[in-house]
PDB file of N, CA and C in Angstrom:
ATOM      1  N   UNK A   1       0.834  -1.202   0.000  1.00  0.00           N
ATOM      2  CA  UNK A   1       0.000   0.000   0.000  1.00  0.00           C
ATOM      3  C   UNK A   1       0.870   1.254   0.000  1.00  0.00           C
ATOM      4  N   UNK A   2       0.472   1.985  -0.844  1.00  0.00           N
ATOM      5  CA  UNK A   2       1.313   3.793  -0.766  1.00  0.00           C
ATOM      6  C   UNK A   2       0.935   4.436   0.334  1.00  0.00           C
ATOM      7  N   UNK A   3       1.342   5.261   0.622  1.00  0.00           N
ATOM      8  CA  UNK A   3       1.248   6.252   2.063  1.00  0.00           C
ATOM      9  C   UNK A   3       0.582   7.129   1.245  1.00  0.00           C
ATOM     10  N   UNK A   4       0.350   8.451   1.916  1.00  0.00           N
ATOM     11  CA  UNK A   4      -0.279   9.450   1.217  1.00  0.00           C
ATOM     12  C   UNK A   4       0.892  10.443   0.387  1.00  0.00           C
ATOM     13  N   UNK A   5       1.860  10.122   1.536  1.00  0.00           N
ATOM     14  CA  UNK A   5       3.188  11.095   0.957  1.00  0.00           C
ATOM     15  C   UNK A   5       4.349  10.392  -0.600  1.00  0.00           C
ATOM     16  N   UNK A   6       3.951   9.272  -0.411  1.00  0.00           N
ATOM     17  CA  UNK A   6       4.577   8.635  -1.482  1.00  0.00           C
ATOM     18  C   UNK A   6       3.511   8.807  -2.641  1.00  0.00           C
ATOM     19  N   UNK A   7       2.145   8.477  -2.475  1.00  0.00           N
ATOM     20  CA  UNK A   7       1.422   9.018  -3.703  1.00  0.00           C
ATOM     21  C   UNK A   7       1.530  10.380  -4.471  1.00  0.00           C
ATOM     22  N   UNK A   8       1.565  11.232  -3.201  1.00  0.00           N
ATOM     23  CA  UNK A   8       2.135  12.528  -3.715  1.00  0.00           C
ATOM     24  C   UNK A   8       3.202  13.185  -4.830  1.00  0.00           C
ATOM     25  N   UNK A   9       4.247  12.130  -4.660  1.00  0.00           N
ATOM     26  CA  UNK A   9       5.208  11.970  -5.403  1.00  0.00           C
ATOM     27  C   UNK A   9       5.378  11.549  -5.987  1.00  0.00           C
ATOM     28  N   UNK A  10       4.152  10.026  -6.644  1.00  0.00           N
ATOM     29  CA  UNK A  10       3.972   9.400  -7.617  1.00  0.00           C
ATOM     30  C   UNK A  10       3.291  10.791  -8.625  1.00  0.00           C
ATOM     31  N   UNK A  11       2.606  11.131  -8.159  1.00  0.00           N
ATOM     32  CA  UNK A  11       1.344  12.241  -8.887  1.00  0.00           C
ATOM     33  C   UNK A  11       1.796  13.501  -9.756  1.00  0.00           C
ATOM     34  N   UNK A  12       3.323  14.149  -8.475  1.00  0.00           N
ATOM     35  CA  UNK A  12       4.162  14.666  -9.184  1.00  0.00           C
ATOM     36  C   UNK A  12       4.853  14.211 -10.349  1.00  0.00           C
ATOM     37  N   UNK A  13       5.307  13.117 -10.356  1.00  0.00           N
ATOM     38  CA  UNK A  13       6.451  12.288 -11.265  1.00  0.00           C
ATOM     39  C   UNK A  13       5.129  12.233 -12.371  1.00  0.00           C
ATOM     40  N   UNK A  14       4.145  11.872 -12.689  1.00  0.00           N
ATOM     41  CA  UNK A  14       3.597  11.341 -13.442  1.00  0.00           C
ATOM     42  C   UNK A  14       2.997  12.460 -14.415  1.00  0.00           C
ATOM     43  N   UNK A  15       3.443  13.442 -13.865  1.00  0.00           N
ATOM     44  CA  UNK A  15       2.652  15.191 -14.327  1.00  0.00           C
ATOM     45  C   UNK A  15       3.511  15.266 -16.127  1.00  0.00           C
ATOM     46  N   UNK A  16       4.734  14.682 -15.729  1.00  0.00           N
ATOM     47  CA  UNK A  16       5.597  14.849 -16.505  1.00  0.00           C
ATOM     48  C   UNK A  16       5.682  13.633 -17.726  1.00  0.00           C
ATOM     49  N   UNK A  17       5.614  12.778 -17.659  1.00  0.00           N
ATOM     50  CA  UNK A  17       5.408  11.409 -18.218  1.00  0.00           C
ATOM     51  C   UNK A  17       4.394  11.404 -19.413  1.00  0.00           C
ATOM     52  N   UNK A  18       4.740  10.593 -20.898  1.00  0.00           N
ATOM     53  CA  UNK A  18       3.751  10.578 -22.037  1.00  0.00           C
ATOM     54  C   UNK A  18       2.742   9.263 -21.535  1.00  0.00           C
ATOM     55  N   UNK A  19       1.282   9.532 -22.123  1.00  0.00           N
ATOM     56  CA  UNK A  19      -0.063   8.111 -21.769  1.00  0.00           C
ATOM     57  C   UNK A  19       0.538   7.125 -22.823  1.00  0.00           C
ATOM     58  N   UNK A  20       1.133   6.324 -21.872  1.00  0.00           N
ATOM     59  CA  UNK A  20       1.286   4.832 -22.941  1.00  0.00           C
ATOM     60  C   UNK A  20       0.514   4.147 -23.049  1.00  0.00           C
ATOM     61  N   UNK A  21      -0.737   4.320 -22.557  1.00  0.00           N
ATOM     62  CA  UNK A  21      -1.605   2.929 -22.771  1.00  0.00           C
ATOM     63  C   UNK A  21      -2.805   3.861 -22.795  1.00  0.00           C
ATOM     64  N   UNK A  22      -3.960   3.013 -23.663  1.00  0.00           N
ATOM     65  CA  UNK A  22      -5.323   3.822 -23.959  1.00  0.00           C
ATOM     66  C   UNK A  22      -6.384   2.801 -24.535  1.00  0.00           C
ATOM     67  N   UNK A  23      -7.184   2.431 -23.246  1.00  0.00           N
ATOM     68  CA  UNK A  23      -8.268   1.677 -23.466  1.00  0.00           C
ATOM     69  C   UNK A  23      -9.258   1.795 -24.454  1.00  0.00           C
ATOM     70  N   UNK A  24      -9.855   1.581 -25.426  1.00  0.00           N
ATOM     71  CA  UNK A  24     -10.611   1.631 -26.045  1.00  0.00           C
ATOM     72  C   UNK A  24     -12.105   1.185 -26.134  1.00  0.00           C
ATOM     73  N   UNK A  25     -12.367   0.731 -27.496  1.00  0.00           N
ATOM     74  CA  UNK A  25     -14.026   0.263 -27.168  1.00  0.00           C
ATOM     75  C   UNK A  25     -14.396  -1.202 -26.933  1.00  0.00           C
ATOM     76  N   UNK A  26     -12.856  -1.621 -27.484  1.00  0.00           N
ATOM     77  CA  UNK A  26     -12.586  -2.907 -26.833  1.00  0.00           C
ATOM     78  C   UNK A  26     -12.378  -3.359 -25.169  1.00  0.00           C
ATOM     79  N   UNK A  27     -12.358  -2.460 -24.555  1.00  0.00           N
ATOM     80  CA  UNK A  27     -11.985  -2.857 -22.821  1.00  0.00           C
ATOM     81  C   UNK A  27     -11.042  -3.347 -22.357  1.00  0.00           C
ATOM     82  N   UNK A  28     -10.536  -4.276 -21.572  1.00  0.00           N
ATOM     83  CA  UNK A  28      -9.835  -4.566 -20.727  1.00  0.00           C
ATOM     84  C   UNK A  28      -9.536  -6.034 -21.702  1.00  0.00           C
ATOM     85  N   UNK A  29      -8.660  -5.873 -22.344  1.00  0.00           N
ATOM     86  CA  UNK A  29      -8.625  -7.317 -23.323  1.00  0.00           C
ATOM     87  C   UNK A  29      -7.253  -7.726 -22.025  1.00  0.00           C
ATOM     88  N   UNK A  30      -6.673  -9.088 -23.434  1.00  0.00           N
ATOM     89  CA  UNK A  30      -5.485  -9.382 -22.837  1.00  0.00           C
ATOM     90  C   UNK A  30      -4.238  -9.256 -23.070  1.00  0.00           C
ATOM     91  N   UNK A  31      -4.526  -8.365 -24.459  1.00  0.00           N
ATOM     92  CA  UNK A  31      -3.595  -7.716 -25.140  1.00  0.00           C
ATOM     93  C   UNK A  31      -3.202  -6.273 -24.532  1.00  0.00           C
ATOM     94  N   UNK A  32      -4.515  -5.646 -23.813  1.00  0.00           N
ATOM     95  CA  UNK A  32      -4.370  -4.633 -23.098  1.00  0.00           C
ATOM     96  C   UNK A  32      -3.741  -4.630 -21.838  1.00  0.00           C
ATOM     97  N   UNK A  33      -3.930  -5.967 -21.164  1.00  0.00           N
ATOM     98  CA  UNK A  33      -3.355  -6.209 -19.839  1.00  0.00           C
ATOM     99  C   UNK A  33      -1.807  -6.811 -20.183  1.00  0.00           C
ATOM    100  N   UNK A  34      -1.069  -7.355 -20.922  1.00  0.00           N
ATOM    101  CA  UNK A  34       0.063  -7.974 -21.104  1.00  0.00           C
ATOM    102  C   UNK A  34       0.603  -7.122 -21.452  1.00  0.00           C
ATOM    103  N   UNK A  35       0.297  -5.595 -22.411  1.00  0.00           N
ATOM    104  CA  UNK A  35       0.941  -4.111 -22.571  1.00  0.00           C
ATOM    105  C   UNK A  35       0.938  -3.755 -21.438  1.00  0.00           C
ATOM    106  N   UNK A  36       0.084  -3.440 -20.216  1.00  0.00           N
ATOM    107  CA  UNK A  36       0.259  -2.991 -19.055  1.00  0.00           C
ATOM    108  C   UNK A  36       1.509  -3.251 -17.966  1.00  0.00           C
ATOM    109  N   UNK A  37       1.222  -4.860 -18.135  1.00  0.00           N
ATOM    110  CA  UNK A  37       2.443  -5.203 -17.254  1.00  0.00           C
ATOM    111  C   UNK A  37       3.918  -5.027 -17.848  1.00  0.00           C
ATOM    112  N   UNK A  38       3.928  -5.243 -19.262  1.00  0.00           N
ATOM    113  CA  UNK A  38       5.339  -4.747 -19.996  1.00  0.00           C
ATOM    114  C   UNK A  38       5.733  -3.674 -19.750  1.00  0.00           C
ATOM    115  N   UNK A  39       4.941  -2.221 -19.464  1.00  0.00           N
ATOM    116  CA  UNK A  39       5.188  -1.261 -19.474  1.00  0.00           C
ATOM    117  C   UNK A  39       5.585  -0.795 -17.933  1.00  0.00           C
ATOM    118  N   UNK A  40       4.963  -1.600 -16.945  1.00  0.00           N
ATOM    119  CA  UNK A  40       5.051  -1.128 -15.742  1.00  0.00           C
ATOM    120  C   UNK A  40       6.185  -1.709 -15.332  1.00  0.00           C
ATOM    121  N   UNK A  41       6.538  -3.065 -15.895  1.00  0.00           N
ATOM    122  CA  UNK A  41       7.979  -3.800 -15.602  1.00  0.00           C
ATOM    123  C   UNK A  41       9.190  -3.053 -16.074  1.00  0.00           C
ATOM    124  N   UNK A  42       9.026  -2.050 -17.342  1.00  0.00           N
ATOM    125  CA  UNK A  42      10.299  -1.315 -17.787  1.00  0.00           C
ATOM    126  C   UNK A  42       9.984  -0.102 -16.755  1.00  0.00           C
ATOM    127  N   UNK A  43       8.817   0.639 -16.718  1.00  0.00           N
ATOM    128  CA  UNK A  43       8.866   2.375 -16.632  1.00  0.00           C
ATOM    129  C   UNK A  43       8.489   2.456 -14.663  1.00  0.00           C
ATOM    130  N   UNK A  44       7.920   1.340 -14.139  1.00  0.00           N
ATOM    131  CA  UNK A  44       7.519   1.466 -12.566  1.00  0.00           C
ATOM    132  C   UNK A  44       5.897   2.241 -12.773  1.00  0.00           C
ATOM    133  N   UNK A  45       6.078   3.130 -13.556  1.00  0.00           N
ATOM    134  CA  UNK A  45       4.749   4.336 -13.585  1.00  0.00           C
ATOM    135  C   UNK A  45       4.054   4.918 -14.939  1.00  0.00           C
ATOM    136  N   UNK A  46       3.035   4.377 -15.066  1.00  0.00           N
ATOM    137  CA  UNK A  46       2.510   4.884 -16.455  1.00  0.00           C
ATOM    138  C   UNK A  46       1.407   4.894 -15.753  1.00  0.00           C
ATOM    139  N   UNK A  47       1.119   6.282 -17.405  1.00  0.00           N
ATOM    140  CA  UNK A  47      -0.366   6.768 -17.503  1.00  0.00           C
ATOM    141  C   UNK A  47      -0.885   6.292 -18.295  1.00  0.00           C
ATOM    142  N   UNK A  48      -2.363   6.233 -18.265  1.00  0.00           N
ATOM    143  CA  UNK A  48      -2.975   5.456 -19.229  1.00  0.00           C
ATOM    144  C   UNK A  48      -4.287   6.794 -19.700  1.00  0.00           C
ATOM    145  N   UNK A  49      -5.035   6.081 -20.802  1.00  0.00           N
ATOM    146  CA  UNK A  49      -6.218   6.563 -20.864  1.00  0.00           C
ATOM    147  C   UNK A  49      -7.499   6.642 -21.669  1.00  0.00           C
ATOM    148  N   UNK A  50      -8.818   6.455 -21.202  1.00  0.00           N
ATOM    149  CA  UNK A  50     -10.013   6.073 -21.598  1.00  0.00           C
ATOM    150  C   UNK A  50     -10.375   6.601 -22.803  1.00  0.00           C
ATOM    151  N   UNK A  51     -10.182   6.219 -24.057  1.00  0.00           N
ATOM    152  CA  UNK A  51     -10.932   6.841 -25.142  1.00  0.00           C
ATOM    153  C   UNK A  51     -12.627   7.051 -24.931  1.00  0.00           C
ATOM    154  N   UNK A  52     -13.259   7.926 -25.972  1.00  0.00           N
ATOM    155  CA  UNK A  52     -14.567   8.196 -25.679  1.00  0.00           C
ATOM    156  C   UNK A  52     -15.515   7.016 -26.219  1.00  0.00           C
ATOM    157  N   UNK A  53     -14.622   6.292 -27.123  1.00  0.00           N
ATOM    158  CA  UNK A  53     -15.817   5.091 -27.401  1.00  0.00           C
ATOM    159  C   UNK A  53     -15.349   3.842 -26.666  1.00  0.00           C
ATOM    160  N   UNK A  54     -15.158   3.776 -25.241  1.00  0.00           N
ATOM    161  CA  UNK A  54     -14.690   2.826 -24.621  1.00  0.00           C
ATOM    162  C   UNK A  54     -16.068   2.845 -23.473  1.00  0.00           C
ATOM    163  N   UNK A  55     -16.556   1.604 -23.169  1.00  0.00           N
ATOM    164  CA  UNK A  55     -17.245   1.392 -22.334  1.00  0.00           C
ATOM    165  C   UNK A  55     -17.081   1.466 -21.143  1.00  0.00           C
ATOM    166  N   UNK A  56     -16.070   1.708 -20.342  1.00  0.00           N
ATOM    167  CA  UNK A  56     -15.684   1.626 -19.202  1.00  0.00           C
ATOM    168  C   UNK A  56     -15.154   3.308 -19.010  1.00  0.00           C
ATOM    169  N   UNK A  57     -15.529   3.567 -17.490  1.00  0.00           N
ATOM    170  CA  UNK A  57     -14.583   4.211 -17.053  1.00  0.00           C
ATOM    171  C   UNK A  57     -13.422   4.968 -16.684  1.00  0.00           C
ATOM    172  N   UNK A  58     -12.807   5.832 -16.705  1.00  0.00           N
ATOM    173  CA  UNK A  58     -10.962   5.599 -16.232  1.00  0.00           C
ATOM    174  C   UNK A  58     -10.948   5.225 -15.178  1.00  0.00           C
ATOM    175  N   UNK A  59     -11.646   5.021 -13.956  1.00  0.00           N
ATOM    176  CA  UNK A  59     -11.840   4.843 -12.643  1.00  0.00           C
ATOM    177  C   UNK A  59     -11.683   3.197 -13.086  1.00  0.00           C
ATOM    178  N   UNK A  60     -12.844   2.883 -13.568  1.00  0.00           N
ATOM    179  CA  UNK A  60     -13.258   1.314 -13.685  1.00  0.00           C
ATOM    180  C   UNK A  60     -12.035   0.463 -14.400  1.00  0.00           C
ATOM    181  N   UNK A  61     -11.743   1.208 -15.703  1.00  0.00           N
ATOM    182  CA  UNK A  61     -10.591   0.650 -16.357  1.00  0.00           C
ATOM    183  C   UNK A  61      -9.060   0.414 -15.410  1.00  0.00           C
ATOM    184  N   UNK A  62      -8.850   1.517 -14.176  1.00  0.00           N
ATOM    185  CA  UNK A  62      -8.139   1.844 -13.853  1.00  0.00           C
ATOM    186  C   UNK A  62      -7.798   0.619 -12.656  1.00  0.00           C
ATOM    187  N   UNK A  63      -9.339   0.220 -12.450  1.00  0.00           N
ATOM    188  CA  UNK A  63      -9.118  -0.502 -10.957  1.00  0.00           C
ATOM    189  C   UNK A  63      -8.744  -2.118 -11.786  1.00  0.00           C
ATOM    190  N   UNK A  64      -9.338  -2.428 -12.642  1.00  0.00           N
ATOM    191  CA  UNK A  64      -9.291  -3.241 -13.733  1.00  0.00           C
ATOM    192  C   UNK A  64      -7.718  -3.719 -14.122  1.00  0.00           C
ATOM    193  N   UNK A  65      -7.019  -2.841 -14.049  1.00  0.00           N
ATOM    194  CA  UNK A  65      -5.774  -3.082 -14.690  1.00  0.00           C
ATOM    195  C   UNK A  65      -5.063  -3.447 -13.460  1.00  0.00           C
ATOM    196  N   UNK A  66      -4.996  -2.919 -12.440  1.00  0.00           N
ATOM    197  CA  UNK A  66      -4.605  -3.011 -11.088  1.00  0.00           C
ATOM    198  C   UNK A  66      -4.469  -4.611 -10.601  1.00  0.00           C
ATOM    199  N   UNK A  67      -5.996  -4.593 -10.983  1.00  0.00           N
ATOM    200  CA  UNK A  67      -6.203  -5.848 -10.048  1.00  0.00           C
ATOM    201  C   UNK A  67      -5.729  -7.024 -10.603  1.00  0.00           C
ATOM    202  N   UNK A  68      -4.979  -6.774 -12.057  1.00  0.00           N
ATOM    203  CA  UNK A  68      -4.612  -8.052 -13.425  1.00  0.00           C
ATOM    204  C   UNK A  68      -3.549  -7.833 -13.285  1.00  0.00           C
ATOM    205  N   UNK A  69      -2.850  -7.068 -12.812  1.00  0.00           N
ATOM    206  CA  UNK A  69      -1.182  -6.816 -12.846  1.00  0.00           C
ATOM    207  C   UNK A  69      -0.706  -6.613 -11.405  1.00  0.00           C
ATOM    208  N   UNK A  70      -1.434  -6.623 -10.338  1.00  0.00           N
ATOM    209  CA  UNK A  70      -0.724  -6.965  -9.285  1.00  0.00           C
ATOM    210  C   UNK A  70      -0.534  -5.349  -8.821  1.00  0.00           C
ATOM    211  N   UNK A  71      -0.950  -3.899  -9.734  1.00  0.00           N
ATOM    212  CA  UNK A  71      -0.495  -3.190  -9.445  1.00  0.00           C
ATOM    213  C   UNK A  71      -1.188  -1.867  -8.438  1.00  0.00           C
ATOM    214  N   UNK A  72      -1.228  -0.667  -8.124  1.00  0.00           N
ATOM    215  CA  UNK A  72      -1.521   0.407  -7.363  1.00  0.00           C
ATOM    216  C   UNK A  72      -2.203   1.636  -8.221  1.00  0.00           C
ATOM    217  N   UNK A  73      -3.462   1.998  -7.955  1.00  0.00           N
ATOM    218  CA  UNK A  73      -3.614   3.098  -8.565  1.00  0.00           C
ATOM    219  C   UNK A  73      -3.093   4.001  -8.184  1.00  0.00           C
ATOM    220  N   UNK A  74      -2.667   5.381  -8.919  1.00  0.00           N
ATOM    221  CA  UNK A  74      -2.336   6.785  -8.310  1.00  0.00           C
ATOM    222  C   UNK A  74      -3.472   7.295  -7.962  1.00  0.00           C
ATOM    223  N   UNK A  75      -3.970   7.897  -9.304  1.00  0.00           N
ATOM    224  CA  UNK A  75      -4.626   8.978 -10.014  1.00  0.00           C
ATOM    225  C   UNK A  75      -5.628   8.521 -10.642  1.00  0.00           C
ATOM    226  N   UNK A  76      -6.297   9.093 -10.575  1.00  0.00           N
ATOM    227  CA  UNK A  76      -7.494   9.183 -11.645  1.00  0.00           C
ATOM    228  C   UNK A  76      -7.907  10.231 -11.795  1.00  0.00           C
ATOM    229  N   UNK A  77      -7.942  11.038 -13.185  1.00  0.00           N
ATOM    230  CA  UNK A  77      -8.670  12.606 -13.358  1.00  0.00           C
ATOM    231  C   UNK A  77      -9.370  12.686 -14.730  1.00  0.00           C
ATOM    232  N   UNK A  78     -10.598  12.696 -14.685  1.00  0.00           N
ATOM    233  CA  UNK A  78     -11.634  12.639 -15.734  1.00  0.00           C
ATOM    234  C   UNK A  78     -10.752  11.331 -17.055  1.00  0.00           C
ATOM    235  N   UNK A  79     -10.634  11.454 -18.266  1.00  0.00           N
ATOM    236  CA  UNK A  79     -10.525  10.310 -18.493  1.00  0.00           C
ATOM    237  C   UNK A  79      -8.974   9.379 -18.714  1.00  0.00           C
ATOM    238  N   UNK A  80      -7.952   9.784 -17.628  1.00  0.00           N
ATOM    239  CA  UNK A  80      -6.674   9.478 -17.438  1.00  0.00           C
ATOM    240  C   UNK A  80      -6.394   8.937 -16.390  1.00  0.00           C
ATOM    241  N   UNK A  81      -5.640   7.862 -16.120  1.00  0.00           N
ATOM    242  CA  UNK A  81      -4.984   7.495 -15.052  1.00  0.00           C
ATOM    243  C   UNK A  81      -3.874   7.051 -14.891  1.00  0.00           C
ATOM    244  N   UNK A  82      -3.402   6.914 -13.442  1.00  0.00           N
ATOM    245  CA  UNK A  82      -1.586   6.592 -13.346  1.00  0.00           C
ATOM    246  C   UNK A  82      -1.599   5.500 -12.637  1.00  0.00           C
ATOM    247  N   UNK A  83      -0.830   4.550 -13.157  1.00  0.00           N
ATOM    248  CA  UNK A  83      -0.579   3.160 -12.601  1.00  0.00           C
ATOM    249  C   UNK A  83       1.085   2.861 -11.958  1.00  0.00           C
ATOM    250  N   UNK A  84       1.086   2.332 -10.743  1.00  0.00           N
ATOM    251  CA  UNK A  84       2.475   1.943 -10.408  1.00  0.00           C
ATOM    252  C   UNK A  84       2.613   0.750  -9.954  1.00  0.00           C
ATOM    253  N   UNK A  85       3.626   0.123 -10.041  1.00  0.00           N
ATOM    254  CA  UNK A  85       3.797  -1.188  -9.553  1.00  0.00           C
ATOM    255  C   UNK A  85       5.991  -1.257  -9.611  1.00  0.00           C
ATOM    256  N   UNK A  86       6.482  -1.621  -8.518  1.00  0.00           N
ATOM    257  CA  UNK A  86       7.494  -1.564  -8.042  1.00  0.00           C
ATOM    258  C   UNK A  86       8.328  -2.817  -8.685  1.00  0.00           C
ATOM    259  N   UNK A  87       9.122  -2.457  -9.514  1.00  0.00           N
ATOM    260  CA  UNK A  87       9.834  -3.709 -10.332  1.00  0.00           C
ATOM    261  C   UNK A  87      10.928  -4.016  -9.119  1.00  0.00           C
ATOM    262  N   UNK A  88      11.184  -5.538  -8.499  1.00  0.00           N
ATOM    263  CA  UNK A  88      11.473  -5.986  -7.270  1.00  0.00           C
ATOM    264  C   UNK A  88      13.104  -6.277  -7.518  1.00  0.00           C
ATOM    265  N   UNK A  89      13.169  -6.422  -8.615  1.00  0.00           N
ATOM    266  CA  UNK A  89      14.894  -6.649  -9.474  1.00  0.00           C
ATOM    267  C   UNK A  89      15.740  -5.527  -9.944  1.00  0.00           C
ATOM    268  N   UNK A  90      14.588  -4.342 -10.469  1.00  0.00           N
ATOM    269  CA  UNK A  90      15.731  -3.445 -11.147  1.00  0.00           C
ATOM    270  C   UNK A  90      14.668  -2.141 -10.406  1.00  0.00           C
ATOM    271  N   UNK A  91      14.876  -1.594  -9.250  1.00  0.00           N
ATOM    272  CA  UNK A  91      13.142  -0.273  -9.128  1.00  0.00           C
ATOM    273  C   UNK A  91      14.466   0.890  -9.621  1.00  0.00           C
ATOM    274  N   UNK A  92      13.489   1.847 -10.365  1.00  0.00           N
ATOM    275  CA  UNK A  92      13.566   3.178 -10.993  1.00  0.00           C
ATOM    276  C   UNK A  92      13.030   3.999 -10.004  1.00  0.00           C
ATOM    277  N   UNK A  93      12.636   4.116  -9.260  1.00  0.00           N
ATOM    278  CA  UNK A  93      11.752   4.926  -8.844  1.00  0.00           C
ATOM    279  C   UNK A  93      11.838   4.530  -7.094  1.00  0.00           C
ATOM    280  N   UNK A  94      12.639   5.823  -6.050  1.00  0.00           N
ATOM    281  CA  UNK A  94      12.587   5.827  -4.920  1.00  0.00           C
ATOM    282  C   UNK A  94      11.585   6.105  -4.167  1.00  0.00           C
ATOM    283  N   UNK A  95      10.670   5.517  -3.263  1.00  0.00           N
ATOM    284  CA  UNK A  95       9.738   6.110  -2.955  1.00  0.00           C
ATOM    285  C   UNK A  95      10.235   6.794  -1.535  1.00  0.00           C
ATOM    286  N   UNK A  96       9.490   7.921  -1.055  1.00  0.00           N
ATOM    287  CA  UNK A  96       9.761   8.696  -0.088  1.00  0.00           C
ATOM    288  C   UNK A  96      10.316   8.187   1.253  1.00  0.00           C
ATOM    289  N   UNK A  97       9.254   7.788   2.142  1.00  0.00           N
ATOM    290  CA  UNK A  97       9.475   6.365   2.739  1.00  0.00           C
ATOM    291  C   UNK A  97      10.367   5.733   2.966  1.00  0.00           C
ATOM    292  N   UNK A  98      11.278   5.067   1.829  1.00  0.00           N
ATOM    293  CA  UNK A  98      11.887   4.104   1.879  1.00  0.00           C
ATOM    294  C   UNK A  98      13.256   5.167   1.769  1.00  0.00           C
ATOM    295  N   UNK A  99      13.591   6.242   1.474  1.00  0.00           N
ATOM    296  CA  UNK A  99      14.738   6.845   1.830  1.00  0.00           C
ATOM    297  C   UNK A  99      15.078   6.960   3.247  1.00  0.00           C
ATOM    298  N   UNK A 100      14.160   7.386   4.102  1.00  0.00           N
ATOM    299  CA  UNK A 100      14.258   7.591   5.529  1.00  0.00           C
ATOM    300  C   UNK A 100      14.567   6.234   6.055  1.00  0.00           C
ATOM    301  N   UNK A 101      14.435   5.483   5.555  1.00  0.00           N
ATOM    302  CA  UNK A 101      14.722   4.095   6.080  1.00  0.00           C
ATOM    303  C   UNK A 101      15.914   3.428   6.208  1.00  0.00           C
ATOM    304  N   UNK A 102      17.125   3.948   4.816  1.00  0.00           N
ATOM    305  CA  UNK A 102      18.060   3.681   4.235  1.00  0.00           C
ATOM    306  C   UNK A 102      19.065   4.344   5.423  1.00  0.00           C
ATOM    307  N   UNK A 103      18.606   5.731   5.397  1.00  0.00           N
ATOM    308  CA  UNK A 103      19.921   6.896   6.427  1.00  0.00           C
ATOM    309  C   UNK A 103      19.981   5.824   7.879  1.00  0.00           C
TER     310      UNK A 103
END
């Protein structure tokens, strides 16, 4: 689970970042979920996002992808969202938290 202060800093980081992934009218395939986890295994943090002829959600799509990849929502803001999941071999990405831990 993220803290509030580490989300914070996911939210920041992600301000900056291009949407690699974009659900369509197709949904939550498995072509959509096997791009997800590829992407979260190289980058730790991607955005994604709901086209208008997609049946689902960004909320719904968002919790959707989460729950198939093992991973954490950030964000969700009208039809975009940010996904993280902590690569356990190579992490990119320090979370707040875990610096104070290190000193």
């Amino acid at each position: 689970m993220l803290t509030s202060k580490q989300r914070a800093q996911l939210r920041s980081m992600a301000m900056n970042i291009d949407t690699v992934l974009q659900v369509g009218k197709g949904g939550i395939t498995e072509n959509v979920i096997a791009q997800t986890a590829d992407a979260l295994r190289s980058r730790e943090l991607i955005k994604g996002r709901v086209l208008e002829t997609s049946l689902l959600t960004a909320r719904e799509a968002c919790e959707a992808l989460c729950e198939a990849c093992r991973a954490e929502g950030v964000q969700v803001i009208g039809n975009k969202f940010v996904i993280y999941k902590r690569n356990d071999k190579e992490p990119k990405i320090e979370l707040v938290s875990e610096r104070r831990k290190k000193k």
